[in-house]
C-alpha atoms as a PDB file:
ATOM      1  CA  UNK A   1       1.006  12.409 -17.467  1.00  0.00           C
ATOM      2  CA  UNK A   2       1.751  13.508 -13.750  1.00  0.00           C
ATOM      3  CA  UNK A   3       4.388  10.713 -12.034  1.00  0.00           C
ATOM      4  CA  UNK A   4       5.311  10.659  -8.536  1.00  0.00           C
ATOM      5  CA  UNK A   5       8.771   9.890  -7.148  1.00  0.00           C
ATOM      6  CA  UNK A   6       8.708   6.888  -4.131  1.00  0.00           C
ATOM      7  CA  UNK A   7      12.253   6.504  -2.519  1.00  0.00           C
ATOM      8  CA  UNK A   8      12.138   3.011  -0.825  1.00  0.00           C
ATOM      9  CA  UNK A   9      15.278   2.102   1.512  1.00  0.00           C
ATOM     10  CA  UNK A  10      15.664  -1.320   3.019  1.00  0.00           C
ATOM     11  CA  UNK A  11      16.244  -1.059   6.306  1.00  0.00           C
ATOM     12  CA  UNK A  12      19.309  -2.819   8.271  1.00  0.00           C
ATOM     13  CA  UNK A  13      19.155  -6.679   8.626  1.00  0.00           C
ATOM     14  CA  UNK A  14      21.636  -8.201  10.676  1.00  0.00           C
ATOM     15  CA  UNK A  15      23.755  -6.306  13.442  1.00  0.00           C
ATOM     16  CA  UNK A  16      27.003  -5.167  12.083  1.00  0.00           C
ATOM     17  CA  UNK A  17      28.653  -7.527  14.806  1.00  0.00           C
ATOM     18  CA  UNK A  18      27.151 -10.439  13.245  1.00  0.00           C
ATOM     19  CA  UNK A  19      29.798 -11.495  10.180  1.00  0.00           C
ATOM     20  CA  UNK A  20      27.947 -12.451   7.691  1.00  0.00           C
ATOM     21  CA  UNK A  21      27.733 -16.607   7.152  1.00  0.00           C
ATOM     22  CA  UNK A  22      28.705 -17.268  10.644  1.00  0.00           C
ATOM     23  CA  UNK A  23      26.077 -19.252  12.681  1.00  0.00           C
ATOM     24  CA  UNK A  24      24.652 -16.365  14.308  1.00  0.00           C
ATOM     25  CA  UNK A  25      23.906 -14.203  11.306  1.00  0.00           C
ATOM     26  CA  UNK A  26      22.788 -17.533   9.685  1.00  0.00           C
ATOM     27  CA  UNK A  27      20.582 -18.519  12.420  1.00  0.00           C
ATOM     28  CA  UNK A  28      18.612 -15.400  12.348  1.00  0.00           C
ATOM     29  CA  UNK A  29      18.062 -14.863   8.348  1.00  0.00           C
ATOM     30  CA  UNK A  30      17.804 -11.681   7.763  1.00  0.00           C
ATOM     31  CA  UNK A  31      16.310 -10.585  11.158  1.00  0.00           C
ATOM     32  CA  UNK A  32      17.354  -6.873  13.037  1.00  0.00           C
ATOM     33  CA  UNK A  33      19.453  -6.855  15.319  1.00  0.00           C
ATOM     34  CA  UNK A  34      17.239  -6.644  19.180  1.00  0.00           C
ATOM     35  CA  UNK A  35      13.978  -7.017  16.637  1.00  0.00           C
ATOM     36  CA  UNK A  36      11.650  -9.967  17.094  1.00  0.00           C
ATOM     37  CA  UNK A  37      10.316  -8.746  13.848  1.00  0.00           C
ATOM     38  CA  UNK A  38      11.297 -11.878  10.938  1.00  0.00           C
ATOM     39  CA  UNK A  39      10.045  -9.211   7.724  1.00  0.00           C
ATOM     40  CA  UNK A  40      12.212  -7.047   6.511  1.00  0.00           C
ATOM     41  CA  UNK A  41      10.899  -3.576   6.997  1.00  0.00           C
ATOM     42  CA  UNK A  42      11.371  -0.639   4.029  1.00  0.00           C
ATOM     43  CA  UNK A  43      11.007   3.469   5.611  1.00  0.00           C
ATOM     44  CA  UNK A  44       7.993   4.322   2.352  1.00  0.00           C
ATOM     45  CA  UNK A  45       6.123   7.042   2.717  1.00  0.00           C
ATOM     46  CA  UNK A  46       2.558   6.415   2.018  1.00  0.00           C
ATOM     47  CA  UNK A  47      -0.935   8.397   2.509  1.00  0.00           C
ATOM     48  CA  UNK A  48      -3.054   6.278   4.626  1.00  0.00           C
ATOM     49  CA  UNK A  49      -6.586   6.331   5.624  1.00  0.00           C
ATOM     50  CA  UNK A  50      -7.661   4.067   8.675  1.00  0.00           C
ATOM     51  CA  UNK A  51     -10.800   3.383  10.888  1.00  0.00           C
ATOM     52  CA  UNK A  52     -10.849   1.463  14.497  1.00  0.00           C
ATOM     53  CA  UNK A  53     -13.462  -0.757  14.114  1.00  0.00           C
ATOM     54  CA  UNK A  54     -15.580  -2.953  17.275  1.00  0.00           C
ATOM     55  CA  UNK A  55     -18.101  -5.131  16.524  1.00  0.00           C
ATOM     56  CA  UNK A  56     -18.558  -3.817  12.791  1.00  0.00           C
ATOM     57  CA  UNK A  57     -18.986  -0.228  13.672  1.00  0.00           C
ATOM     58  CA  UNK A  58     -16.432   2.086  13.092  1.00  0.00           C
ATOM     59  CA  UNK A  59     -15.283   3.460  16.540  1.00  0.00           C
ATOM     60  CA  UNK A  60     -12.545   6.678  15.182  1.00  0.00           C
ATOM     61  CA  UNK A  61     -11.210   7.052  11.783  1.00  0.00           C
ATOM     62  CA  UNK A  62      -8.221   9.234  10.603  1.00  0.00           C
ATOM     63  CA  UNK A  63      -5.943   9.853   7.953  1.00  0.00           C
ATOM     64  CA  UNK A  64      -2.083   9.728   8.827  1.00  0.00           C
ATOM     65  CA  UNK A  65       1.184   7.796   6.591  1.00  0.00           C
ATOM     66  CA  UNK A  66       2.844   5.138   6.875  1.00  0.00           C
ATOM     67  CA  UNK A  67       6.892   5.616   8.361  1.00  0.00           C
ATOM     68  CA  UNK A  68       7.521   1.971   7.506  1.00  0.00           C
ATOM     69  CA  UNK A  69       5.972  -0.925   5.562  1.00  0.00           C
ATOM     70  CA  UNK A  70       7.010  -4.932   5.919  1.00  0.00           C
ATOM     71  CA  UNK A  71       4.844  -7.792   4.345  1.00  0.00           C
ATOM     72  CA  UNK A  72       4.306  -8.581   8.400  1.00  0.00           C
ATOM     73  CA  UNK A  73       3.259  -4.745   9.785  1.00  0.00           C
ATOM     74  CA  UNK A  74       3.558  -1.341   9.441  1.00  0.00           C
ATOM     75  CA  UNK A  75       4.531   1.673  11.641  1.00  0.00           C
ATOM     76  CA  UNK A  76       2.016   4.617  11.226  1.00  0.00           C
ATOM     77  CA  UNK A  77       1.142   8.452  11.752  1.00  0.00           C
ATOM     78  CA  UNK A  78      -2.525   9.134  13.558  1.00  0.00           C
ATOM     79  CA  UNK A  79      -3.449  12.522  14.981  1.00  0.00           C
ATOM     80  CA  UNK A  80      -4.072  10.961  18.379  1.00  0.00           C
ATOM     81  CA  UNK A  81      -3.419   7.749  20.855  1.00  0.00           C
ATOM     82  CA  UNK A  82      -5.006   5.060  19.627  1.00  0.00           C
ATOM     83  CA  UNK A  83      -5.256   1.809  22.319  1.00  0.00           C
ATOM     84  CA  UNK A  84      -3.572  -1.424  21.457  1.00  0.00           C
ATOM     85  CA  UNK A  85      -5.149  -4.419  20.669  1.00  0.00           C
ATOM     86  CA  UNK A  86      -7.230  -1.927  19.095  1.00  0.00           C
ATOM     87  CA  UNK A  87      -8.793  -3.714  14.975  1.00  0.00           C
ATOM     88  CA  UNK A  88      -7.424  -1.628  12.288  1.00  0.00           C
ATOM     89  CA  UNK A  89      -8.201  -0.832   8.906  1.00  0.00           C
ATOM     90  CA  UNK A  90      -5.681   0.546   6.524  1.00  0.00           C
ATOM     91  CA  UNK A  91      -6.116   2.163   3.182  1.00  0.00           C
ATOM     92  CA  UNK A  92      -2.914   3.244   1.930  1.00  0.00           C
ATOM     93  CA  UNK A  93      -2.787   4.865  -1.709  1.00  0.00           C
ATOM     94  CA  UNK A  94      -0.188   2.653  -3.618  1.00  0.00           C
ATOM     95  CA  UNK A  95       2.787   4.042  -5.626  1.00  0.00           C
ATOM     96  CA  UNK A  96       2.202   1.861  -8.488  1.00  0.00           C
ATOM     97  CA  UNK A  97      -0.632   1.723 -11.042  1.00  0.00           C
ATOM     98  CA  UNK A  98      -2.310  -1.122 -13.026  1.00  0.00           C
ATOM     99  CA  UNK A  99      -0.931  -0.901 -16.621  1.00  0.00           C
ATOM    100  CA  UNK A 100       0.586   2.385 -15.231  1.00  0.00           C
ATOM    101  CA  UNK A 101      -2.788   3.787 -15.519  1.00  0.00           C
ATOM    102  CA  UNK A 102      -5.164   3.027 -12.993  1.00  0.00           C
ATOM    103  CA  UNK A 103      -4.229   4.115  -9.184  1.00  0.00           C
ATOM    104  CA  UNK A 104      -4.285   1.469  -6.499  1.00  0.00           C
ATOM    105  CA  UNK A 105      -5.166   1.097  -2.981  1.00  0.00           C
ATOM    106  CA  UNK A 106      -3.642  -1.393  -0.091  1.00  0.00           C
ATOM    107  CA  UNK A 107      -6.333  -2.750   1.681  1.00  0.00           C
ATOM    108  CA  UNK A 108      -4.756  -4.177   5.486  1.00  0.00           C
ATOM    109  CA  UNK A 109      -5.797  -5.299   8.213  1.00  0.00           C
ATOM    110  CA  UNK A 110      -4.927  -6.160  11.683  1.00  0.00           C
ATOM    111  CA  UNK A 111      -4.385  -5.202  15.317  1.00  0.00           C
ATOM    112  CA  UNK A 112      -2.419  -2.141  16.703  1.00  0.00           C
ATOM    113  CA  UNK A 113       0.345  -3.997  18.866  1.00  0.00           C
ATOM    114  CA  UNK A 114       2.039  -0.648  20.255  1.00  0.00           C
ATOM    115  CA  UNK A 115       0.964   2.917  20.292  1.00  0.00           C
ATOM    116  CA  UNK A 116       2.954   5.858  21.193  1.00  0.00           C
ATOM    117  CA  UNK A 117       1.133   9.318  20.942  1.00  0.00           C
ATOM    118  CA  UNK A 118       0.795   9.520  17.735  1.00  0.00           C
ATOM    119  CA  UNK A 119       2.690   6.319  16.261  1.00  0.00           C
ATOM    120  CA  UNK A 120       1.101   2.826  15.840  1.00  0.00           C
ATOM    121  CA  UNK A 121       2.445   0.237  14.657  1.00  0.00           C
ATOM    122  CA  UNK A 122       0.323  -2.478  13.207  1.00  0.00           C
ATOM    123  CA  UNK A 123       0.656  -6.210  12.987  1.00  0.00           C
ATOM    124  CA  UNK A 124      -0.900  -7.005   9.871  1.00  0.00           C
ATOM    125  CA  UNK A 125      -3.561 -10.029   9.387  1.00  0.00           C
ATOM    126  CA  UNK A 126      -4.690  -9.944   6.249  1.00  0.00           C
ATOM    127  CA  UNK A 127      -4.579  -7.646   2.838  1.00  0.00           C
ATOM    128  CA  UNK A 128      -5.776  -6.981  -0.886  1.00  0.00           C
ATOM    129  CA  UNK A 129      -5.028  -4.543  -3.485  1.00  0.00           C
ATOM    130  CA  UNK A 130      -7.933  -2.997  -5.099  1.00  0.00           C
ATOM    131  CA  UNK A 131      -8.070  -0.636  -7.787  1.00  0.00           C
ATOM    132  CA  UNK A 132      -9.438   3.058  -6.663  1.00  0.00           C
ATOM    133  CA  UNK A 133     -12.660   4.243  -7.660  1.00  0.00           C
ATOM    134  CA  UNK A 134     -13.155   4.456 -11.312  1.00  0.00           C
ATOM    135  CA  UNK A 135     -14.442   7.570 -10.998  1.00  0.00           C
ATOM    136  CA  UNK A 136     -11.601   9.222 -10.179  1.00  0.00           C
ATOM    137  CA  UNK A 137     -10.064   8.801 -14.262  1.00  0.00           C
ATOM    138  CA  UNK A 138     -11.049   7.242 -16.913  1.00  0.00           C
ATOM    139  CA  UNK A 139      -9.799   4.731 -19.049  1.00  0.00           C
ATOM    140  CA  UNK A 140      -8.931   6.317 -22.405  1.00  0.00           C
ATOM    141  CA  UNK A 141      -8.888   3.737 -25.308  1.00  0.00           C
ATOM    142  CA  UNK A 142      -6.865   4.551 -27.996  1.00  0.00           C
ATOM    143  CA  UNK A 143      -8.657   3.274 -31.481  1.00  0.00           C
ATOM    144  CA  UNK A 144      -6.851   3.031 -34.329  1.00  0.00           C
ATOM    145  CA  UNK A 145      -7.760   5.411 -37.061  1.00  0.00           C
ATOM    146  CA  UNK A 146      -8.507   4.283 -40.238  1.00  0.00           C
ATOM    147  CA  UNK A 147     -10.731   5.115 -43.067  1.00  0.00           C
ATOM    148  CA  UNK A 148     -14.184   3.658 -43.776  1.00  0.00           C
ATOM    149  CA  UNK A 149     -14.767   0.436 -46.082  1.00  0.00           C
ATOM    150  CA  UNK A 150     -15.996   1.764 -49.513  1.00  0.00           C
ATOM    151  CA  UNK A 151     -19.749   0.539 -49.288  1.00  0.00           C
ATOM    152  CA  UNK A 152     -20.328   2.614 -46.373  1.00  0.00           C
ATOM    153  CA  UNK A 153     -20.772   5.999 -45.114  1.00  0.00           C
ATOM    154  CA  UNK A 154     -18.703   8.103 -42.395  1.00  0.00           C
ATOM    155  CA  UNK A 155     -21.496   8.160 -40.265  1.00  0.00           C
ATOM    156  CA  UNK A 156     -22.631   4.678 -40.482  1.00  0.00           C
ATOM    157  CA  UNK A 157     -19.214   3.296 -39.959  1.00  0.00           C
ATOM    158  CA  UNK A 158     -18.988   5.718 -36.727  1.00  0.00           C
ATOM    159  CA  UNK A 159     -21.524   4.511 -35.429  1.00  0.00           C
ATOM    160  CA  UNK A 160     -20.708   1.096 -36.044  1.00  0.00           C
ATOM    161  CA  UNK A 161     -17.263   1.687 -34.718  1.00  0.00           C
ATOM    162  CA  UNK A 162     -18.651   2.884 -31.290  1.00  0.00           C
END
């Protein structure tokens, strides 16, 4: 089985003048330093899907990644400006698997609150994981093997057994 290799880094918290347990740094819990941002941001680099969507219909779509990810927002690649207050959709393909078999998908959404060429970074509203298509692989169940009861034959108890 194929595994890939996600490096996630937690990003600074508190400014290296703050000393940590003063008022200051305790005041702001965990924030950055000049940030008004109060999640803690991680640099992940994801594939990510989105479409700008207006009353229901999809305006542009694109495919881009993600340069950082917080529980809040995320900053993200597009292949051209994209206006903010702008409704975004995200579909980002998920590192992780269910039962380290089935592949994953971040479902986000929320409104592009900066946009620089080709950077956006998103404020996100609501999420959901879903699993990806089951199409894509199948489920393999592994049966035990063992032999058929004595009053039956190998083919009836095949058939029986699937």
């Amino acid at each position: 089985m194929k595994r890939s290799l996600v490096t996630v880094r937690k990003l600074p918290a508190v400014a290296e003048s703050e000393a940590p347990g003063t008022a200051s740094a305790a005041s702001r819990h965990d924030r950055i330093a000049n940030d008004r941002r109060a999640d803690r941001r991680y640099r992940i680099h994801l594939g990510v899907t989105w479409k700008v969507i207006r009353r229901r219909q999809v305006l542009e779509s694109g495919t881009g990644y993600t340069l950082d990810f917080s529980s809040g927002g995320a900053l993200v690649t597009t292949s051209r400006f994209l206006p903010v207050g702008s409704y975004i959709e995200l579909s980002v393909a998920w590192p992780a698997r269910l039962h380290n078999e089935i592949p994953i998908q971040l479902l986000a959404a929320g409104r592009i609150v900066r946009s620089e060429r080709t950077q956006i970074a998103v404020r996100i509203d609501q999420h959901e994981f879903r699993t990806a298509a089951a199409s894509r692989r199948p489920v393999v169940m592994h049966l035990p093997v063992t032999a058929p009861p004595a009053n039956l034959s190998v083919a009836t108890w095949r058939a029986a057994a699937y």
